[in-house]
Protein backbone atom coordinates (compact mmCIF):
# COMPACT_ATOMS: atom_id res chain seq x y z
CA UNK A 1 38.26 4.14 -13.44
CA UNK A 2 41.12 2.70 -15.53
CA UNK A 3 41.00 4.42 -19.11
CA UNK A 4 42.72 0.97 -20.30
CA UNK A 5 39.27 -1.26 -20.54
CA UNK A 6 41.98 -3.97 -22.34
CA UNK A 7 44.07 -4.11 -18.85
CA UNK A 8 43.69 -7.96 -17.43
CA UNK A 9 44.85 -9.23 -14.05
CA UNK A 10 47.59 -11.59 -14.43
CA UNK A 11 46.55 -15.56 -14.99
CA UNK A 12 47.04 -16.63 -11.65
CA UNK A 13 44.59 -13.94 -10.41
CA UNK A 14 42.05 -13.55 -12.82
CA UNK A 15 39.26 -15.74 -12.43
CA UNK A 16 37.95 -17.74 -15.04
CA UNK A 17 34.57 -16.59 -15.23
CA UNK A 18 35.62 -13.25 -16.12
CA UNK A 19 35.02 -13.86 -19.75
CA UNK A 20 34.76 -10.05 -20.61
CA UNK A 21 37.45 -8.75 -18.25
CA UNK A 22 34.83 -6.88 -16.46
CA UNK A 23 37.66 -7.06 -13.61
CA UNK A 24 39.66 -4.05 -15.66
CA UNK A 25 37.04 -1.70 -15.09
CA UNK A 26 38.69 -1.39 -11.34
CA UNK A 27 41.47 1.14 -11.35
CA UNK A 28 44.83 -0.30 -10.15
CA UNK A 29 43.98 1.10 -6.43
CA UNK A 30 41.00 -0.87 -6.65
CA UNK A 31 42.12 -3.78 -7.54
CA UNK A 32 44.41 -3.70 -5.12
CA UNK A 33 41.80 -3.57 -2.49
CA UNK A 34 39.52 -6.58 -4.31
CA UNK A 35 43.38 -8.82 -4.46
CA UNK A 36 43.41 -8.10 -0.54
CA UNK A 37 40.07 -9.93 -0.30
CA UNK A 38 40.51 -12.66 -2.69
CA UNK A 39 43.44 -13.79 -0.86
CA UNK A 40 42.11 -12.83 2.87
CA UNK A 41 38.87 -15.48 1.63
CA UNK A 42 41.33 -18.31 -0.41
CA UNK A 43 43.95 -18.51 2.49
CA UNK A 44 42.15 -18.13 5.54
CA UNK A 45 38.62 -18.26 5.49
CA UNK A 46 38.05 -20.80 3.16
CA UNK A 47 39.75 -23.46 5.02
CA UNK A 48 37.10 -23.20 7.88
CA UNK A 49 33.45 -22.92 6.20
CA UNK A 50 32.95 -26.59 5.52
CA UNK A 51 33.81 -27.58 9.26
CA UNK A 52 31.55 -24.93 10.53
CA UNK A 53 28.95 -25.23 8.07
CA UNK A 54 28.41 -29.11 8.41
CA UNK A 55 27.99 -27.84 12.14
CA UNK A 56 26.34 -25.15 11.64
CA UNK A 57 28.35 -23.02 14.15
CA UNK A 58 30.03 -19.79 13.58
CA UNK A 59 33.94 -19.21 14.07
CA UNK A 60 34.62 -16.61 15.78
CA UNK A 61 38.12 -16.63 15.03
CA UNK A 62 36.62 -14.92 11.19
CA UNK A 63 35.72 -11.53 13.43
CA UNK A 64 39.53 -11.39 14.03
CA UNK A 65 40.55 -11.93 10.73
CA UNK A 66 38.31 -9.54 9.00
CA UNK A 67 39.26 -7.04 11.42
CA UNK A 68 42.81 -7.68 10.34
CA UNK A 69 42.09 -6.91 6.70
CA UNK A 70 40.62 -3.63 6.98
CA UNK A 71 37.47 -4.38 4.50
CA UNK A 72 35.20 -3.05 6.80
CA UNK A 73 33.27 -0.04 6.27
CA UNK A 74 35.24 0.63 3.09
CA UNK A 75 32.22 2.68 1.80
CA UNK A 76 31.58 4.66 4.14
CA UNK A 77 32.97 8.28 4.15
CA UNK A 78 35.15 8.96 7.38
CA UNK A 79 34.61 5.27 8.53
CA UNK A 80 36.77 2.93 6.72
CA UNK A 81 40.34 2.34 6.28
CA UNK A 82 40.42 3.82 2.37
CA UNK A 83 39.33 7.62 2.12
CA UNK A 84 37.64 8.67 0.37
CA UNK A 85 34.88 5.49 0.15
CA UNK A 86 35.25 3.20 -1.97
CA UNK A 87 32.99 2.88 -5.36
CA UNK A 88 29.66 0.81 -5.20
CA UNK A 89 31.54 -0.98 -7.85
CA UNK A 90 34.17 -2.17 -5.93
CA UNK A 91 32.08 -2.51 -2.74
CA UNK A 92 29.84 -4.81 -5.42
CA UNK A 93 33.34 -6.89 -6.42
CA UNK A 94 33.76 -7.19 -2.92
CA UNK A 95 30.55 -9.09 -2.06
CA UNK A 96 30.54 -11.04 -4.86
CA UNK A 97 34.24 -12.23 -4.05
CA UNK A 98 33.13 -12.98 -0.77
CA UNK A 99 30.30 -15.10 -2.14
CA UNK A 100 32.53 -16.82 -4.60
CA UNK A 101 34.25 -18.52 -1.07
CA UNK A 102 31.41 -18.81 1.06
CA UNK A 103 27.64 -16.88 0.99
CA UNK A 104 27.24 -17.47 4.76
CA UNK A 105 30.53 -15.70 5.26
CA UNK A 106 29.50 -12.75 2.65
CA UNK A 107 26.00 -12.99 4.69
CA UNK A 108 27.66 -12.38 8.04
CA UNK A 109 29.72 -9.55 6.57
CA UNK A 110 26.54 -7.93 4.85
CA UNK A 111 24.41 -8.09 7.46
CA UNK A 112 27.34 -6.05 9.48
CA UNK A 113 28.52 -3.62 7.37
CA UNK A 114 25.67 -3.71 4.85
CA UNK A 115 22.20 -3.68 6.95
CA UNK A 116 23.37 -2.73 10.45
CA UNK A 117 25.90 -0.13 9.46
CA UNK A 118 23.81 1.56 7.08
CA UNK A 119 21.25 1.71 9.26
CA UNK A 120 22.90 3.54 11.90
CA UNK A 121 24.71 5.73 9.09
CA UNK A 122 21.22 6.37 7.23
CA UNK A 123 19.25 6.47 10.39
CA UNK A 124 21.10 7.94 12.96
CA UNK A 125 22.20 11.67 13.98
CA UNK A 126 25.90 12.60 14.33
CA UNK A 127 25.94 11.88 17.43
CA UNK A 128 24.75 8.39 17.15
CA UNK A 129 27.22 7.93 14.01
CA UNK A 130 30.09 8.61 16.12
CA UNK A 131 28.75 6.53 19.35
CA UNK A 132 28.67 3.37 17.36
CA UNK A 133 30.22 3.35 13.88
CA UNK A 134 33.77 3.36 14.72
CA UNK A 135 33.53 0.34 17.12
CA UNK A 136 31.70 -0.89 14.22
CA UNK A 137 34.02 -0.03 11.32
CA UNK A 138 37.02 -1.71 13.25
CA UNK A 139 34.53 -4.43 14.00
CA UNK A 140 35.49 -4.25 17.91
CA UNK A 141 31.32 -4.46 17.67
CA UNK A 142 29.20 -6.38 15.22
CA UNK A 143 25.71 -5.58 14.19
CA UNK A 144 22.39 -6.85 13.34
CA UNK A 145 19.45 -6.00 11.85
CA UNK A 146 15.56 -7.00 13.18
CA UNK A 147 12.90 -6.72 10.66
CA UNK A 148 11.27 -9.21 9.68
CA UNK A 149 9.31 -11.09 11.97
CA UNK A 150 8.21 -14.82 12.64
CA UNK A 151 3.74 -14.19 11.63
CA UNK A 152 5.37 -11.20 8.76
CA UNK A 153 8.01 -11.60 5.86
CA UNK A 154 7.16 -9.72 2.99
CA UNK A 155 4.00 -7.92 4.31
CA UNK A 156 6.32 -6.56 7.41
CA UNK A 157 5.62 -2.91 6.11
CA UNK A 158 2.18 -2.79 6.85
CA UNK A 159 1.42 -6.13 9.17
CA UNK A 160 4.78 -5.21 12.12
CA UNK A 161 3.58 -6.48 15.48
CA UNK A 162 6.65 -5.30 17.34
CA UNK A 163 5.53 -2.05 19.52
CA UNK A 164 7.30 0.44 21.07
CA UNK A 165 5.41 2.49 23.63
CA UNK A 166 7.01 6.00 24.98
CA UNK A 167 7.49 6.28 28.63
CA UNK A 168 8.88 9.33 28.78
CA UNK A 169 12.99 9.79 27.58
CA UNK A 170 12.36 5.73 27.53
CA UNK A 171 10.66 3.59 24.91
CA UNK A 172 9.39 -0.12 26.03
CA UNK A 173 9.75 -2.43 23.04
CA UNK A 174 7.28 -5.81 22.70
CA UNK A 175 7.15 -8.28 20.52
CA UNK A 176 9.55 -10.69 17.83
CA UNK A 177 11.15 -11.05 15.28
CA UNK A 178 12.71 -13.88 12.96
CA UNK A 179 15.82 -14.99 11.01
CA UNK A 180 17.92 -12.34 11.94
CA UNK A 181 21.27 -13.12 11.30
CA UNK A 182 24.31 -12.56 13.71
CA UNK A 183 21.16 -11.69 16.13
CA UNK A 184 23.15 -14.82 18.51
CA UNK A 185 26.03 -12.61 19.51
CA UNK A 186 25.58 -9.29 17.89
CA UNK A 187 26.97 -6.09 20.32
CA UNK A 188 23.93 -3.58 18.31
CA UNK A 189 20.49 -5.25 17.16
CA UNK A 190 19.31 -2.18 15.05
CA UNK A 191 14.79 -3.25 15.92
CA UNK A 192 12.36 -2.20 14.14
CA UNK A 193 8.82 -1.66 15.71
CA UNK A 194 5.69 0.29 15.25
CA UNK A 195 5.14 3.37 17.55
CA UNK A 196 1.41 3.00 19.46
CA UNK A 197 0.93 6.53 19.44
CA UNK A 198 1.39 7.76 15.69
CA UNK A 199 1.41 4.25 13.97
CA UNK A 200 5.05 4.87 12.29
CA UNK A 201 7.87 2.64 12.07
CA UNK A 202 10.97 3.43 14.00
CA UNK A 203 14.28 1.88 14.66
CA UNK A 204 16.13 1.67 17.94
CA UNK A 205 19.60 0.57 18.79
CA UNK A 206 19.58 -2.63 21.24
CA UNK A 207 22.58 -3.40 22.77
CA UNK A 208 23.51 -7.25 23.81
CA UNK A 209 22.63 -7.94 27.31
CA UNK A 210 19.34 -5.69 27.94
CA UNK A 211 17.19 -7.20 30.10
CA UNK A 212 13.96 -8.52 28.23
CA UNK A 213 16.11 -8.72 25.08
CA UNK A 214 16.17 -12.80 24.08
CA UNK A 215 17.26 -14.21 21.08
CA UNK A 216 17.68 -17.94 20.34
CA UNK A 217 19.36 -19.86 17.32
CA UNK A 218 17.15 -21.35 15.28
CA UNK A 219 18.00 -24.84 14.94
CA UNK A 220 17.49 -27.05 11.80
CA UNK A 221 18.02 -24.93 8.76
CA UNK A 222 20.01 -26.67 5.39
CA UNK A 223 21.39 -23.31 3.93
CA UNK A 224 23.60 -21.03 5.14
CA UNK A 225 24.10 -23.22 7.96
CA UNK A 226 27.04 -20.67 8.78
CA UNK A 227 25.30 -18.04 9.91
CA UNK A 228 23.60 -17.70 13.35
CA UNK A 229 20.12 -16.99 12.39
CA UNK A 230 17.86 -15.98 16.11
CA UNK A 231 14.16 -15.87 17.13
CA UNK A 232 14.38 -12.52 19.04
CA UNK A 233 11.71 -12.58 21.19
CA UNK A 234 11.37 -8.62 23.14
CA UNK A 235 9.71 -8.77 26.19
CA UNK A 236 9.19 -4.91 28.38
CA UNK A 237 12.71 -4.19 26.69
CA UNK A 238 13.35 -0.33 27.79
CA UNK A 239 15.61 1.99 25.89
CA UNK A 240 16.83 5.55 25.91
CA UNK A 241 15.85 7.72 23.26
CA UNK A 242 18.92 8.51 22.78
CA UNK A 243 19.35 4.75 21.29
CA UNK A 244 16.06 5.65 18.58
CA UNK A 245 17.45 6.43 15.43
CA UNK A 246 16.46 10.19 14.69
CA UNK A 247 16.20 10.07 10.88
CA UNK A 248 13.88 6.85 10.82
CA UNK A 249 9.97 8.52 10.47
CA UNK A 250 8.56 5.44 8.79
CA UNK A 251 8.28 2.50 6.77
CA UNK A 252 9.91 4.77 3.83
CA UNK A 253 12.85 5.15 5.41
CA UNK A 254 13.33 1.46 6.06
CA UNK A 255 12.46 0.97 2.27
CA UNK A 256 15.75 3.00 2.05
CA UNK A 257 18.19 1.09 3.62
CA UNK A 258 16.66 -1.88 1.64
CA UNK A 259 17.03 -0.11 -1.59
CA UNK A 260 20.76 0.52 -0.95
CA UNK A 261 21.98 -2.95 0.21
CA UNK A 262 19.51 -4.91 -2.06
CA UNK A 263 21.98 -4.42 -4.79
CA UNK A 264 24.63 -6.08 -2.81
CA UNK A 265 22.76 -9.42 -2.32
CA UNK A 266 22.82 -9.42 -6.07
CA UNK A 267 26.55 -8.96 -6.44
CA UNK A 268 26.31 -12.05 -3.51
CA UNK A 269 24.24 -14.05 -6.00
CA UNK A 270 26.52 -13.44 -8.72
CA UNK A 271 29.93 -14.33 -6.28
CA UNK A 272 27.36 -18.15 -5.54
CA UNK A 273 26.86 -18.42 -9.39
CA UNK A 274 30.57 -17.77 -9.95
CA UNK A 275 31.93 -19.84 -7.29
CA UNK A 276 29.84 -23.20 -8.57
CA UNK A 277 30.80 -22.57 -12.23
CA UNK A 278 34.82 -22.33 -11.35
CA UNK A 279 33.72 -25.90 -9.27
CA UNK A 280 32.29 -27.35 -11.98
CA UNK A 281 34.98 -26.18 -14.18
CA UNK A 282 38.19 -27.70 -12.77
CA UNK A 283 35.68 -30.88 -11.62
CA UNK A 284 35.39 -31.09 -15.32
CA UNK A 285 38.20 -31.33 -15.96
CA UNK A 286 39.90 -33.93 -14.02
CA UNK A 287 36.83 -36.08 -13.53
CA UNK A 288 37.01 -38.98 -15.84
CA UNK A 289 34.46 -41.27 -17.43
CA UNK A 290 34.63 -43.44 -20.12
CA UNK A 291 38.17 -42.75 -20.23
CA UNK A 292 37.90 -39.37 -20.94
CA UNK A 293 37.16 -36.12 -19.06
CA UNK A 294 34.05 -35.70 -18.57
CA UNK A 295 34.67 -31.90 -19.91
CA UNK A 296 35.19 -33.16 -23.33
CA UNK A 297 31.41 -34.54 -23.20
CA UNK A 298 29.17 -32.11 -25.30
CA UNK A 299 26.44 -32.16 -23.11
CA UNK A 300 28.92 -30.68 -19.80
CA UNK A 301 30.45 -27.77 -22.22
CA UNK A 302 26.37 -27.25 -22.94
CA UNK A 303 26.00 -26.76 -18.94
CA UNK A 304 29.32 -24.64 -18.47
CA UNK A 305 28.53 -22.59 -21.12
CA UNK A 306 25.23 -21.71 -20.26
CA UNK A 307 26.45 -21.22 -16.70
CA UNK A 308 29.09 -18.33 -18.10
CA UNK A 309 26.56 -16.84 -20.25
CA UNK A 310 24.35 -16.00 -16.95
CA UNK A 311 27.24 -15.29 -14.91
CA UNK A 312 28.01 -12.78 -17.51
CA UNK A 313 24.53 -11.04 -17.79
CA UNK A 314 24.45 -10.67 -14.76
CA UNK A 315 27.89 -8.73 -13.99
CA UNK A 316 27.40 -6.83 -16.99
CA UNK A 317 23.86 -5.90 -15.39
CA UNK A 318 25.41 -5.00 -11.69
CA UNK A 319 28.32 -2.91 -13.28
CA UNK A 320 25.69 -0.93 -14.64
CA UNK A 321 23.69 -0.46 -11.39
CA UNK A 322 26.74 0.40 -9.92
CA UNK A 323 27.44 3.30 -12.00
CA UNK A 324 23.94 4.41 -11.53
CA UNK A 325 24.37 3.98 -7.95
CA UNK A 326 27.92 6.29 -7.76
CA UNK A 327 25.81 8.90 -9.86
CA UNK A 328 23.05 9.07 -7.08
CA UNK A 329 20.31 8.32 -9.98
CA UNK A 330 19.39 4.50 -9.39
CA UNK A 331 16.03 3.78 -8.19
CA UNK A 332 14.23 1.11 -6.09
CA UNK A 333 12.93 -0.92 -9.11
CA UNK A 334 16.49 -1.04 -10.54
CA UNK A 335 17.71 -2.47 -7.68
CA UNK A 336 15.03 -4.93 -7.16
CA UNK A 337 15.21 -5.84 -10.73
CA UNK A 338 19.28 -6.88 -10.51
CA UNK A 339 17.96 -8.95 -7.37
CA UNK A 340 15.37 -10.61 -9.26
CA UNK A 341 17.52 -11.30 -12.26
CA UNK A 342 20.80 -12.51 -10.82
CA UNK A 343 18.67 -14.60 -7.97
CA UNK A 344 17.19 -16.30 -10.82
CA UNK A 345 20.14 -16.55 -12.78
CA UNK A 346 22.11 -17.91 -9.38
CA UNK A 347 19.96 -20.90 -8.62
CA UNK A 348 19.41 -22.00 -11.89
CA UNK A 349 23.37 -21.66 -12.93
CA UNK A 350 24.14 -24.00 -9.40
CA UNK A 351 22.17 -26.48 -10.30
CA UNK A 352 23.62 -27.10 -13.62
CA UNK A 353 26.90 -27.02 -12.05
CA UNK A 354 25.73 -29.19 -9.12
CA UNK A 355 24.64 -31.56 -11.98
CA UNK A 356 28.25 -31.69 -13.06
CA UNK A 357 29.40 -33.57 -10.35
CA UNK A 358 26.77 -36.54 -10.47
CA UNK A 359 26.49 -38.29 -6.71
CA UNK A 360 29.47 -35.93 -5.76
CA UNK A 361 27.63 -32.91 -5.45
CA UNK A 362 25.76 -33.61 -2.53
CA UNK A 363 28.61 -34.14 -0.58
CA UNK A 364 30.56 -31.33 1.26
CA UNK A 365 33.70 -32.37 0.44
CA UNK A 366 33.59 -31.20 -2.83
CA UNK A 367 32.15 -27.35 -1.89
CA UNK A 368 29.03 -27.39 -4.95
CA UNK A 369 26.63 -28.83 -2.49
CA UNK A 370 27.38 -26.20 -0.03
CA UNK A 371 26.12 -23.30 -2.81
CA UNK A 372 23.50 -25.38 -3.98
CA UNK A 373 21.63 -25.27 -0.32
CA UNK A 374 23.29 -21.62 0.08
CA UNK A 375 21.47 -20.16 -3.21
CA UNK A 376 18.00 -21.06 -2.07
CA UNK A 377 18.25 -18.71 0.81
CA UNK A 378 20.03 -16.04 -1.69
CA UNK A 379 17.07 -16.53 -3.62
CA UNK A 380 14.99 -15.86 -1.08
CA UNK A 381 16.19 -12.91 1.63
CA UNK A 382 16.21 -9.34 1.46
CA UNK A 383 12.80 -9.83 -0.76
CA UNK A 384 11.56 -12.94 -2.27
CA UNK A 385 11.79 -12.96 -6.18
CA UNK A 386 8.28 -12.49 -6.31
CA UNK A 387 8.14 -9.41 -4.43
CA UNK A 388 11.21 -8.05 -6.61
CA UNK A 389 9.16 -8.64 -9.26
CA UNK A 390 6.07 -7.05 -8.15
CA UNK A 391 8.16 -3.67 -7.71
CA UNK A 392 9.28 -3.69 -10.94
CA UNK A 393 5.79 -4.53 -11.81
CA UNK A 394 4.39 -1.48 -10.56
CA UNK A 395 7.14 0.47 -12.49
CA UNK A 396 6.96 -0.53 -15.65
CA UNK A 397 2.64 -0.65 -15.86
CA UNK A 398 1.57 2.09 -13.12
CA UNK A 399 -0.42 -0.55 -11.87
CA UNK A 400 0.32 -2.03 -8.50
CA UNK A 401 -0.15 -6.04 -8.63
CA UNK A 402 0.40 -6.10 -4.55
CA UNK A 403 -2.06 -7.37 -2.12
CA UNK A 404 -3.38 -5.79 0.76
C-alpha cells in the first residue's frame, strides 16, 4: 500500500463519492489496474446495458471485451494476468466499480470469476485446477454456479433435493435447481447435490451439452434483467469422477466458498449505492425547478448527503474486511455482517436518489431506475439480509436464532 494516505487521483478520475479518498489506499500499480476497469466499464460496456437490460438479453459481445482487458482471475495466484494476485482490496474496488456501471454486468462477472472459479480453485485437485481454470481465467470458458434450488433458498444446507448416486467411476445426478445465473450458456455448471450413500454435499463439474443437463431462462424478472438467470432441471445426468470436485466433503465446504465471495457482493452493493448517488448528483444539478436547480433545494442536499454518509460507512467498513481478509483472519460473521450492512445501506441510499429525479426515475433513460430494480436483488442473493443477520446473531449471543 501507498505510504502517502494524502495521494488523490486526478479530478477527472476521482469519483465524487470518494469523500475520504479511500481511493489512495491503492498503491500506484493498483490503481492502475482499477483505471483499466473504470474506463473498460465507461467506454464500452456502459453504452450497451440499457438496450439489453430493457430486453433482458445478454450481449455476448461483453465476453470479448472482458477477455480483452485482462481483469479476469486477477486474484488468483498463477491464474491471472498480474502476479502475484491482486489484494482483496483491489479485487473489492474492482466489483464495486463494476457495480457503479451496471450490477447485472458485475453479477455476470462474479458469478464467473467469483463463485465458479473459486469453486473449482477451492474445490478442486491440481489436476482439476489446471483442466479448467486457464480456459477460465482467459474466459475462452465461462462458469456457473448451482446451489440453490427452486422448493430451497436459504435452508439449501440442510433441505438439497438434488442427488447424486455412484455408479461406479460415474455419478448420476437428479434433480433442480433455480436462479442460477449465466446457467443459459455457461461452458462449466459447478452442481451441487447430496450423495445417497453418506448424506454429504458434493460438487461436480457439468459441462454444457450433457445429455439430461436442461436449463431454461426464466422469463419475467424486473431486476437484473441482464443476467441470464436458468431453471436447471437434471434429469439421469452421468459424470466422471474425475469431474467431482475432490476437496468438497460437505455442506462446510460450500459455506466456504460463500464466506469468501460474500464480501464481494458487498463491495457490489456499495459500486449500486455509488453509482445512484453520482446520478442523483449531476441530475441535481442541471435539473431545474422553480427556476433554480433543484440541488440548491435543502431538502435534495438532505438526500445527497445522507446518501454519501452511507456510501462512506460502508467503504470504510469493506476496506477493513479487506485487510482482514489479506491477513487470512476474517471470519464468516464478518463477512456476513458487511453484506448485511452495505445491502441495507444500498437500497435505502437508491431510493433517496431515485427520489431525486421525481417521474424521471422510473424511466431507463436516465440509468437510476435501472439500480433501483437492480438493488432489490443485491439485497437479496448470496443470503437474504435476514439470514446475514442471523449469523451474526449467533456470534455475538452464542445462541443460534435459526430454524430447523
Amino acid at each position: 500500500m501507498t505510504t502517502d494516505a494524502t495521494r488523490i487521483a486526478p479530478l477527472d478520475d476521482q469519483l465524487t463519492a470518494d469523500f475520504y479518498l479511500y481511493e489512495a489506499l491503492l498503491s500506484d500499480e493498483e490503481r492502475k489496474i482499477l483505471l483499466k476497469a473504470r474506463t473498460l466499464m465507461r467506454d464500452e460496456i456502459k453504452p450497451l446495458v440499457n438496450e439489453y437490460w430493457g430486453r433482458g438479453e445478454f450481449p455476448m459481445e461483453l465476453i470479448e471485451k472482458f477477455r480483452g482487458s485482462g481483469l479476469a482471475a486477477l486474484a488468483y495466484e498463477g491464474y491471472g494476468e498480474h502476479q502475484p494476485a491482486i489484494s482483496h482490496l483491489l479485487g473489492g474496488m474492482l466489483a464495486m466499480e463494476l457495480s457503479r456501471v451496471d450490477a447485472s454486468v458485475a453479477t455476470f462477472f462474479g458469478v464467473h470469476t467469483g463463485l465458479a472459479f473459486y469453486s473449482i480453485h477451492y474445490g478442486g485437485d491440481q489436476e482439476q485446477r489446471d483442466r479448467w481454470l486457464p480456459a477460465m481465467a482467459s474466459m475462452d470458458k465461462i462458469g456457473a454456479f448451482a446451489l440453490t434450488e427452486p422448493l430451497g433458498g436459504s435452508d439449501v444446507s440442510g433441505g438439497m433435493r438434488t442427488t447424486a448416486r455412484r455408479e461406479g467411476d460415474t455419478w448420476v445426478l437428479n434433480g433442480a435447481k433455480k436462479w442460477i445465473g449465466n446457467a443459459t450458456f455457461a461452458d462449466y455448471v459447478v452442481v451441487f447435490a447430496r450423495d445417497v450413500d453418506d448424506n454429504k454435499v458434493k460438487a461436480f463439474v457439468v459441462e454444457k451439452g450433457t445429455p439430461g443437463f436442461k436449463p431454461e431462462k426464466i422469463e419475467g424478472k424486473i431486476a437484473l434483467r441482464i443476467v441470464q438467470n436458468a431453471e436447471i432441471t437434471l434429469t439421469d445426468v452421468r459424470v466422471s469422477e474425475a469431474d467431482r470436485l475432490h476437496n468438497i466433503k460437505g455442506f462446510r465446504d460450500v459455506a466456504e466458498v460463500l464466506r469468501v465471495t460474500r464480501g464481494g457482493v458487498a463491495w457490489q452493493a456499495l459500486g449500486v449505492m455509488i453509482g445512484a448517488y453520482e446520478l442523483a448528483l449531476d441530475y441535481a444539478k442541471e435539473r431545474v425547478a422553480f427556476g433554480r436547480p433543484i440541488a440548491e433545494f435543502q431538502m435534495v442536499q438532505d438526500l445527497l448527503v445522507k446518501s454519501l454518509g452511507n456510501i462512506t460507512a460502508s467503504w470504510g467498513m469493506l476496506i477493513q474486511l479487506a485487510r482482514l481478509q489479506d491477513q487470512g483472519i476474517f471470519r464468516d460473521e464478518q463477512s456476513a455482517l458487511a453484506k448485511e450492512f452495505v445491502a441495507a445501506r444500498m437500497r435505502e441510499s437508491v431510493a433517496w436518489s431515485r427520489e431525486i429525479f421525481g417521474g424521471n426515475g422510473i424511466v431507463l433513460d436516465y440509468d437510476v431506475a435501472r439500480f433501483f430494480a437492480d438493488s432489490e436483488a443485491l439485497y437479496s442473493y448470496e443470503g437474504t439480509h435476514q439470514m446475514q443477520t442471523l449469523i451474526v446473531g449467533k456470534s455475538i449471543t452464542g445462541h443460534s436464532a435459526f430454524v430447523g
